[in-house]
Protein backbone atom coordinates (compact mmCIF):
# COMPACT_ATOMS: atom_id res chain seq x y z
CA UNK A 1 207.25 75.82 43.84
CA UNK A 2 207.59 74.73 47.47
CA UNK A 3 204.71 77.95 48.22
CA UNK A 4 202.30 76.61 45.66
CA UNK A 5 202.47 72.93 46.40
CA UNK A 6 202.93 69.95 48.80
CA UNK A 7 206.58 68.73 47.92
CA UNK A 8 209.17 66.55 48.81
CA UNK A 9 212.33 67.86 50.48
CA UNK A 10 215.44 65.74 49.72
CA UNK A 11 218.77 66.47 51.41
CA UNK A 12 221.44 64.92 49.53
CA UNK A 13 225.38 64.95 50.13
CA UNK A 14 228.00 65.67 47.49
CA UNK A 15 228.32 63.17 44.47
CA UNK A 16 224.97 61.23 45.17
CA UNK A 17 223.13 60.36 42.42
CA UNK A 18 219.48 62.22 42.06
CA UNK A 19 218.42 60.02 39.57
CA UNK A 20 219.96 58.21 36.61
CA UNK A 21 219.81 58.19 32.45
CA UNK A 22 216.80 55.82 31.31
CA UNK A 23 215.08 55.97 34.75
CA UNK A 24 211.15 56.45 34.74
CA UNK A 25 210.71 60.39 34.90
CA UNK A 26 207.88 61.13 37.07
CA UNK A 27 209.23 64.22 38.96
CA UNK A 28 210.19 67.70 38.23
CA UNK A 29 213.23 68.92 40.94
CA UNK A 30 213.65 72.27 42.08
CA UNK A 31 217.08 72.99 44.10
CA UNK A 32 216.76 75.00 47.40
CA UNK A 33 220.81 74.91 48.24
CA UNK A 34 223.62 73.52 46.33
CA UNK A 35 224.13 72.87 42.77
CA UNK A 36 222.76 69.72 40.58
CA UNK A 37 224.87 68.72 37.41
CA UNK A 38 222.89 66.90 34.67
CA UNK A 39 225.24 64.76 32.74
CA UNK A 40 223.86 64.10 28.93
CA UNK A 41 224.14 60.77 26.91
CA UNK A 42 227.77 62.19 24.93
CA UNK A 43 229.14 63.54 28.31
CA UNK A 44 227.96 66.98 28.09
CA UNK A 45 227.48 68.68 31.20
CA UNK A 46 224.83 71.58 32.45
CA UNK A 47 224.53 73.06 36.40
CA UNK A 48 221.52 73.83 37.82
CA UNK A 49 221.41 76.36 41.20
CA UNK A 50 219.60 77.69 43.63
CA UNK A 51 215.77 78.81 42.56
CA UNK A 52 215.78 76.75 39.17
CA UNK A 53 213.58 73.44 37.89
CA UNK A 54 214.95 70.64 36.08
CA UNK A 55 214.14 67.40 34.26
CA UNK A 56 210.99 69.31 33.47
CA UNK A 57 211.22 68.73 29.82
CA UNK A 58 211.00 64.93 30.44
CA UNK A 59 207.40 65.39 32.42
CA UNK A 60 205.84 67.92 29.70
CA UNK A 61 207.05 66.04 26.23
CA UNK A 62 206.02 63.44 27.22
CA UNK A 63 209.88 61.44 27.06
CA UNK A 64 208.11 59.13 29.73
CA UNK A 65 212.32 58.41 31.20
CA UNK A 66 215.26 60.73 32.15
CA UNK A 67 217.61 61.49 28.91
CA UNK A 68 220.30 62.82 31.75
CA UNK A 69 221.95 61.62 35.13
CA UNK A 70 221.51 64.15 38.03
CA UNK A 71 224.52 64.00 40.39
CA UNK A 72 225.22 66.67 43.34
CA UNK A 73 228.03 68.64 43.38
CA UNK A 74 227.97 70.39 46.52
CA UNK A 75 225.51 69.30 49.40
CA UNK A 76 221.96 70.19 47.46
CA UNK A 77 218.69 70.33 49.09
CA UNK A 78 216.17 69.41 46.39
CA UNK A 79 212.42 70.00 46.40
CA UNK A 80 210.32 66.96 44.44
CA UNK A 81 206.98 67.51 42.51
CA UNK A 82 205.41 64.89 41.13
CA UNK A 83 204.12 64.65 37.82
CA UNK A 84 200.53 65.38 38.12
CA UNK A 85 201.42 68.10 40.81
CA UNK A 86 203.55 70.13 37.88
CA UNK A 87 200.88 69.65 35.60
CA UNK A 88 198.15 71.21 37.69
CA UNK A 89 200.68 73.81 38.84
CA UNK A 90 201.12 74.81 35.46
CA UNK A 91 197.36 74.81 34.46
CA UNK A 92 197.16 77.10 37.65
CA UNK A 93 200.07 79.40 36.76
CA UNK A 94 200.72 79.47 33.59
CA UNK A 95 203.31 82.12 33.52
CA UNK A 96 205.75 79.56 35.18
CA UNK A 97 206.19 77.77 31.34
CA UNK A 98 207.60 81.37 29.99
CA UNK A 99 209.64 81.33 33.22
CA UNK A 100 210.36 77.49 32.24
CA UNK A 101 211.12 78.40 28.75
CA UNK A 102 212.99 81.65 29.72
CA UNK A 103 215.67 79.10 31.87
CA UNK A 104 215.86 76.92 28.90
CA UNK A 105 216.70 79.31 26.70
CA UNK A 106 219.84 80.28 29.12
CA UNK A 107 220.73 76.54 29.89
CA UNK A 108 220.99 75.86 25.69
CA UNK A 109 222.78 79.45 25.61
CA UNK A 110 225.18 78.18 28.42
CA UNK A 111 225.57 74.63 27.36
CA UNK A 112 226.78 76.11 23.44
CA UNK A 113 229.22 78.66 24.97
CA UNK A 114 231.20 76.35 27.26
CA UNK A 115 229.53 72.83 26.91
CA UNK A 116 230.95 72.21 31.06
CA UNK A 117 229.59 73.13 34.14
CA UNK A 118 230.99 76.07 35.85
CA UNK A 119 231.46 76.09 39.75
């Protein structure tokens, strides 16, 4: 993502809050270093690492605010791509929504098995 287009670089320490449930979504976040938990409305619980998106689904359907809170669980380093800027990107390269809905498909997999993050 960071390759394909200008982003914003966000060093956060462990346990601050990347955004919260019911804020405006007008990013997509990709994590560099670290790992991201997204806490859901009933307290379910999904990690995101290294080399994977998230809070994409709330750009492309449309959702318009976040449905999870993002909260770092190790020192993360988080890249920041604004709305528009996803949207091109994936008019550009339009294999990244099978790669998108590839990751999804192992997040719902993970979240079923275990429903908690695992470190």
């Amino acid at each position: 993502m960071a390759v394909q287009v200008e982003c914003e670089r966000l060093t956060l320490p462990t346990g601050a809050t990347v955004f919260e449930q019911g804020m405006e979504a007008d990013s997509i976040y990709g994590i560099r270093r670290g790992i991201v938990e997204l806490i859901g409305r009933e307290g379910e619980k999904l990690c995101y690492r290294p080399g994977e998106l998230f809070c994409y689904q709330d750009i492309v359907w449309g959702v318009g605010h976040h449905d999870n809170t993002a909260i770092a669980r190790t020192p993360v380093e988080i890249l920041r791509l604004e709305r528009l800027r996803f949207l091109n990107l994936l008019h550009n390269h339009p294999t990244l929504a099978l790669l998108l809905i590839g990751q999804q498909h192992e997040r719902l997999r993970e979240q079923r098995s275990s429903g908690t993050c695992c470190y």
